[in-house]
Protein backbone atom coordinates (compact mmCIF):
# COMPACT_ATOMS: atom_id res chain seq x y z
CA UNK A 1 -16.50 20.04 12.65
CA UNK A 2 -14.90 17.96 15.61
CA UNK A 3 -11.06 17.79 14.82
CA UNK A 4 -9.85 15.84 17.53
CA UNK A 5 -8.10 12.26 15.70
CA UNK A 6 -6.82 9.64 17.67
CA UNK A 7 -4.22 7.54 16.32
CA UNK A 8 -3.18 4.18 17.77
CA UNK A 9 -0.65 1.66 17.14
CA UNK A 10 -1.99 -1.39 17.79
CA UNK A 11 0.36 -3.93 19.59
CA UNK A 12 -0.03 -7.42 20.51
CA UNK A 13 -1.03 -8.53 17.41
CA UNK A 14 1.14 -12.16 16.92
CA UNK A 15 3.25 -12.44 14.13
CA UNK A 16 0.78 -13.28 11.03
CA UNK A 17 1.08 -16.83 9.50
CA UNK A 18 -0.83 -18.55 5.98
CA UNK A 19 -4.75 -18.68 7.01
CA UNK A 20 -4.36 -16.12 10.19
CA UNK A 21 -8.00 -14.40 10.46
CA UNK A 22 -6.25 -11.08 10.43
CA UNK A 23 -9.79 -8.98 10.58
CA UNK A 24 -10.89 -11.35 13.96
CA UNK A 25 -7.35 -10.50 15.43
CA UNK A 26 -7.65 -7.04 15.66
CA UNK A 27 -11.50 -7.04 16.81
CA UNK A 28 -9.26 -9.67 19.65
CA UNK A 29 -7.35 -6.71 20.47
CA UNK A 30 -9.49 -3.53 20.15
CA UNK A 31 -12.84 -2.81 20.19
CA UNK A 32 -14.02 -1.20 17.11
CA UNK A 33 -16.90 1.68 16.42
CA UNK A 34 -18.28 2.69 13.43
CA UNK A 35 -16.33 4.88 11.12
CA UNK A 36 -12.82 4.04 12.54
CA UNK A 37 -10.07 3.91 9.67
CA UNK A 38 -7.92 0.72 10.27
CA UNK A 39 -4.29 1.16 8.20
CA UNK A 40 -3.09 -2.16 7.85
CA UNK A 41 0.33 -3.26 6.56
CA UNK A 42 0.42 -5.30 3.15
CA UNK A 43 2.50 -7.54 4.28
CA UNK A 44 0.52 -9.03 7.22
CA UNK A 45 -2.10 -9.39 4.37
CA UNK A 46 0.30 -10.89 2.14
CA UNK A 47 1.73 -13.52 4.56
CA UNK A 48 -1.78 -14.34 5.81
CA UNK A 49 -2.85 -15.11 1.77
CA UNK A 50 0.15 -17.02 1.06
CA UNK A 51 1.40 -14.29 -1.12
CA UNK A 52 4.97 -15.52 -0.86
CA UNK A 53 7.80 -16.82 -2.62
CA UNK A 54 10.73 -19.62 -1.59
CA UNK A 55 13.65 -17.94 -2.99
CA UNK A 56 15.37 -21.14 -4.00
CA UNK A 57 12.44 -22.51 -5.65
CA UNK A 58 13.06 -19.74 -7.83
CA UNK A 59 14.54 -20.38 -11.28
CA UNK A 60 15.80 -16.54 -12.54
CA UNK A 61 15.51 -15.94 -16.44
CA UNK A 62 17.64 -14.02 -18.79
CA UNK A 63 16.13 -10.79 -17.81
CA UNK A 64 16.36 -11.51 -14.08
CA UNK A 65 19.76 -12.19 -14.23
CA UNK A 66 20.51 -8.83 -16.58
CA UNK A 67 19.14 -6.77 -14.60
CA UNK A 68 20.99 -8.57 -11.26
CA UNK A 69 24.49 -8.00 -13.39
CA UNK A 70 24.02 -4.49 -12.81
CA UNK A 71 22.37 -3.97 -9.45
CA UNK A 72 24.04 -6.79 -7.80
CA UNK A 73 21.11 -7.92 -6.65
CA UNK A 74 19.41 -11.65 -5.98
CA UNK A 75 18.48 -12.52 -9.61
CA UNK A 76 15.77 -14.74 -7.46
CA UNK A 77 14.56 -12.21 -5.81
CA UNK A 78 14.24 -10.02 -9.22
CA UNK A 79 12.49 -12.68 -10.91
CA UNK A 80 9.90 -13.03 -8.19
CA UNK A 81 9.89 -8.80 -9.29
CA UNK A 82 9.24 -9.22 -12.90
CA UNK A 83 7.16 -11.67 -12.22
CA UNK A 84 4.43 -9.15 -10.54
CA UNK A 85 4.49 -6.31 -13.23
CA UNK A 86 2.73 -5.52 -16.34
CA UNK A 87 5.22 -3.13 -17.22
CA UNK A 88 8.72 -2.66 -16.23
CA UNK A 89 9.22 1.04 -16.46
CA UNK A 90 13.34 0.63 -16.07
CA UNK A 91 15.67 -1.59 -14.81
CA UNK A 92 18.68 -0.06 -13.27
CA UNK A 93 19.86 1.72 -11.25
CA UNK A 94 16.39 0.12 -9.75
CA UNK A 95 13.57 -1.90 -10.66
CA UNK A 96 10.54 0.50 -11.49
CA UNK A 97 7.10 -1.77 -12.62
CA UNK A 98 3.75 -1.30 -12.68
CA UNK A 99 1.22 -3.96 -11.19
CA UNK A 100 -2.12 -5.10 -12.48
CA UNK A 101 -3.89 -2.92 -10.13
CA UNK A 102 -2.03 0.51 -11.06
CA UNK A 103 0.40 0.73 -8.10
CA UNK A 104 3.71 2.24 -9.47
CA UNK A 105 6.61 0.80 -7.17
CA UNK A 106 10.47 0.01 -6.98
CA UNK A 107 10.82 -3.74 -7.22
CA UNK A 108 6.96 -4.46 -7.69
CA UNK A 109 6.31 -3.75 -3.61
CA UNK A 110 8.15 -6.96 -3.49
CA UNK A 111 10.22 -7.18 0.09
CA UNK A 112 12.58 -9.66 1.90
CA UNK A 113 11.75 -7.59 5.56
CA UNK A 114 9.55 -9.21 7.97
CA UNK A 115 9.30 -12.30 6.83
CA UNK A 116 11.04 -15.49 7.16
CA UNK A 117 14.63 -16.38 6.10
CA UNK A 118 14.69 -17.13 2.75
CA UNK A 119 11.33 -15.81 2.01
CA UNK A 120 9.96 -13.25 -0.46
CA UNK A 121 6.46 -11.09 -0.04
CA UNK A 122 4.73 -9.72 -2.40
CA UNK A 123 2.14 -7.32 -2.63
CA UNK A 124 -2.32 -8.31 -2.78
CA UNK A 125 -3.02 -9.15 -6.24
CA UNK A 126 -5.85 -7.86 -5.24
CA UNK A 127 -5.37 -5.16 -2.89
CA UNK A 128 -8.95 -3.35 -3.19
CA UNK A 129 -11.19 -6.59 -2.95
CA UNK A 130 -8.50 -7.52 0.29
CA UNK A 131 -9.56 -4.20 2.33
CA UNK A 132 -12.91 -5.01 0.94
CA UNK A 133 -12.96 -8.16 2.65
CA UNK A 134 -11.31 -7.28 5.46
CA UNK A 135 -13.97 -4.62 5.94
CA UNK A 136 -17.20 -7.04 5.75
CA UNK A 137 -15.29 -9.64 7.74
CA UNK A 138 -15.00 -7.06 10.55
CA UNK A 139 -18.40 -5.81 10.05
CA UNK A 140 -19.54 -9.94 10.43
CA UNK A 141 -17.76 -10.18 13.37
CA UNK A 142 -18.53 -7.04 15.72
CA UNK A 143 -21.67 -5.28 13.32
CA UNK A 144 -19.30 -2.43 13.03
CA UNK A 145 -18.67 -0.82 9.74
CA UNK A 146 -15.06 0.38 9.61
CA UNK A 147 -13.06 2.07 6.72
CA UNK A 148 -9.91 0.06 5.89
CA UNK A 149 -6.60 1.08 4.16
CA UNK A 150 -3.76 -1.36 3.05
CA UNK A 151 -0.67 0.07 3.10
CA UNK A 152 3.20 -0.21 2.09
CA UNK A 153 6.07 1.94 2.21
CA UNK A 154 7.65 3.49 -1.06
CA UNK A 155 9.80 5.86 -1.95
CA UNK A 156 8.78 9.02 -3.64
CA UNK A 157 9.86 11.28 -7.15
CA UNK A 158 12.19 13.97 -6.44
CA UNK A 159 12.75 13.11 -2.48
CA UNK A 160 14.30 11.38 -0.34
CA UNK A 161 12.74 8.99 2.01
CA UNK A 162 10.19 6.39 2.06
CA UNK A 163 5.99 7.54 3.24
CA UNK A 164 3.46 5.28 3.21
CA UNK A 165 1.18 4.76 0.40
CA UNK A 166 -2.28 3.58 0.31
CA UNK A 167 -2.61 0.50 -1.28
CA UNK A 168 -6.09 -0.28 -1.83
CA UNK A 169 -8.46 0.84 0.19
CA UNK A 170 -12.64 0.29 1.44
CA UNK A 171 -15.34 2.48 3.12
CA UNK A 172 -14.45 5.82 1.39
CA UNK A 173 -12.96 7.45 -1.26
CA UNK A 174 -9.10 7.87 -2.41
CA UNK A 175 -9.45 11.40 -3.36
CA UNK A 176 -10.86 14.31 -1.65
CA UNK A 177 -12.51 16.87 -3.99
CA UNK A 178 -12.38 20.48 -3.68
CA UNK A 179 -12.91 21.49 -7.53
CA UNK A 180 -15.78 23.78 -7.67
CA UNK A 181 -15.28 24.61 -4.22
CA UNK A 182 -14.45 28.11 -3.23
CA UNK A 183 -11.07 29.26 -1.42
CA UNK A 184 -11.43 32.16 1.16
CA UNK A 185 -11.28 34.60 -0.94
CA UNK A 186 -14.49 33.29 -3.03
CA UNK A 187 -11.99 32.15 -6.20
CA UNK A 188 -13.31 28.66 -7.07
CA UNK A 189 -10.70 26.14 -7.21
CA UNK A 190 -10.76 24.14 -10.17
CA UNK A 191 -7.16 21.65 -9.69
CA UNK A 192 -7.48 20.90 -5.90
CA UNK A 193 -7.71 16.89 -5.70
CA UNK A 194 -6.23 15.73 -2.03
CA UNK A 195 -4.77 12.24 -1.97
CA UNK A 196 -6.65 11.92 1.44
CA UNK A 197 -5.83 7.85 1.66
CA UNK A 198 -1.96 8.60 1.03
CA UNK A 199 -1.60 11.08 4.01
CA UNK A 200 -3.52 8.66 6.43
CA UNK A 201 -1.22 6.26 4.84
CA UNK A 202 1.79 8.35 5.45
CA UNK A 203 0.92 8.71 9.54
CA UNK A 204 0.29 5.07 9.91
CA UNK A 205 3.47 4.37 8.44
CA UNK A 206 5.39 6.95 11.07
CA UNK A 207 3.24 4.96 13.97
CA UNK A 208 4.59 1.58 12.10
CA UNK A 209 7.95 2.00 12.00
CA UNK A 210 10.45 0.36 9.64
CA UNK A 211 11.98 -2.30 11.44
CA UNK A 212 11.18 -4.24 14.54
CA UNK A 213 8.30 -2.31 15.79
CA UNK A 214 6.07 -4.86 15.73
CA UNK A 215 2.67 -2.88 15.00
CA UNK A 216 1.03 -3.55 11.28
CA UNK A 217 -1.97 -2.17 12.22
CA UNK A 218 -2.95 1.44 13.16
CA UNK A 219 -6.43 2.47 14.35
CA UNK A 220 -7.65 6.53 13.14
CA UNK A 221 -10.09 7.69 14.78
CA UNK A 222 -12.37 10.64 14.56
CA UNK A 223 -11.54 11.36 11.10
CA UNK A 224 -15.13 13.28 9.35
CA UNK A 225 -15.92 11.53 6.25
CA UNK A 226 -15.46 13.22 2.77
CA UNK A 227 -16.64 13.16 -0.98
CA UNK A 228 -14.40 12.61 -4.20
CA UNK A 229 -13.55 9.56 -6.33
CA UNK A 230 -11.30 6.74 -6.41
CA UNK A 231 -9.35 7.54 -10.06
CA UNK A 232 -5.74 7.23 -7.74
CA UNK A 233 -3.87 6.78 -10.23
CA UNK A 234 -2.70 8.30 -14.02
CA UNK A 235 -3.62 6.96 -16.88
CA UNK A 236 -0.07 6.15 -19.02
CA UNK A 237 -1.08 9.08 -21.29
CA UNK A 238 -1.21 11.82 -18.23
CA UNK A 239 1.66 10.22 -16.33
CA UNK A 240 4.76 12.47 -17.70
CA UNK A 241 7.22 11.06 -15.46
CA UNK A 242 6.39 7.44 -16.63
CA UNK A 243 6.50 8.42 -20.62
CA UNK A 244 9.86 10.64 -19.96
CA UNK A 245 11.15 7.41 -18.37
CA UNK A 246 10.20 5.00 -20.76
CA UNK A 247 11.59 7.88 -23.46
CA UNK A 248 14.65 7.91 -21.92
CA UNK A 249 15.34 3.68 -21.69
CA UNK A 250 14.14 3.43 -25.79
């Protein structure tokens, strides 16, 4: 197998507003083959869907304003939060929720950053049927079938630092399998399950940067194809960290 990857940051791009065409931007700015993996930043997506909030339209409730007591934060802001979840895992020291389409995040994925004054984003409501149609719209536009990732930056159990995570994703599967596989040695593994999105994720978001970069978009390419399935995320009954949590605020 070929293991020579190329990853690009893709610059240029202008800064995204409501109804930007973000799939006909980038096939503006690079050409495309078949099989490239495009990471692309939620909140490009987000601001070109609308997906944000006018912080003084914003009328905080009780548990908005709680919660802002203790963290000092915008109780605007943290209702535009609790707004987002199904579940709000705890509230202090930080927000933890859950969203409608699994994703486990401080503050819902919800971020003041790059984006206008006075503004919050917040994550796809749809993040897999987004890279989905990003994917098609790219394929409409240049016939080229590309694998897309939608990403944002979170912080991780039992480290510090924010990585990129995958968001939702199109074109290929979220986990790599290796169960039933055999190791060197001839053992067969029988746990092995690699996050393959989430470390594609993770480089795109060290070619993104955190602050004024200026690149949402990074292009993989040469990366083989590989089998598994898409069940990212654990259920509430395997998730021990969520039911210790949720043990510990009762």
């Amino acid at each position: 197998m070929d293991s020579s990857i190329s990853v690009t940051g893709l610059k240029g791009l202008p800064l995204i507003q409501k109804g930007d065409d973000i799939a006909a931007l980038i096939c503006n700015t690079v050409r495309l083959l078949d099989g490239d993996i495009l990471c692309i930043a939620t909140t490009i997506v987000s601001k070109a869907n609308g997906y944000s909030r006018l912080l003084e339209d914003v009328i905080p409730g009780e548990q908005a304003c709680s919660i802002a007591s203790v963290t000092g934060e915008d109780p605007r802001f943290l209702q535009v939060v609790l707004d987002q979840a199904v579940d709000i895992i705890i509230e202090t020291p930080f927000t933890l929720t859950s969203l409608p389409c699994g994703h486990v995040g401080v503050r819902s994925g919800v971020d003041a950053s790059n984006v206008e004054h006075g503004y919050a984003v917040y994550l796809p409501p749809d993040p897999m049927g987004e890279a989905s149609r990003i994917a098609e719209r790219i394929r409409e536009i240049s016939g080229v079938s590309c694998r897309v990732i939608l990403t944002d930056t979170c912080g991780r159990a039992f480290r510090r630092g924010q990585t990129g995570h995958a968001i939702g994703w199109s074109g290929m599967t979220a986990i790599r399998d290796f169960r039933g596989d055999c190791d060197l040695f001839g053992k067969v593994l029988e746990i092995t399950e690699e996050a393959v999105i989430d470390e594609i994720a993770g480089f795109s978001n060290f070619v993104m940067g955190e602050s004024n970069n200026g690149v949402p978009v990074v292009l993989f390419r040469g990366c083989p194809a590989w089998s598994g399935h898409d069940e990212m995320y654990f259920t509430k009954q395997e998730d021990i960290i969520r039911r210790s949590l949720q043990k510990e605020k009762c």
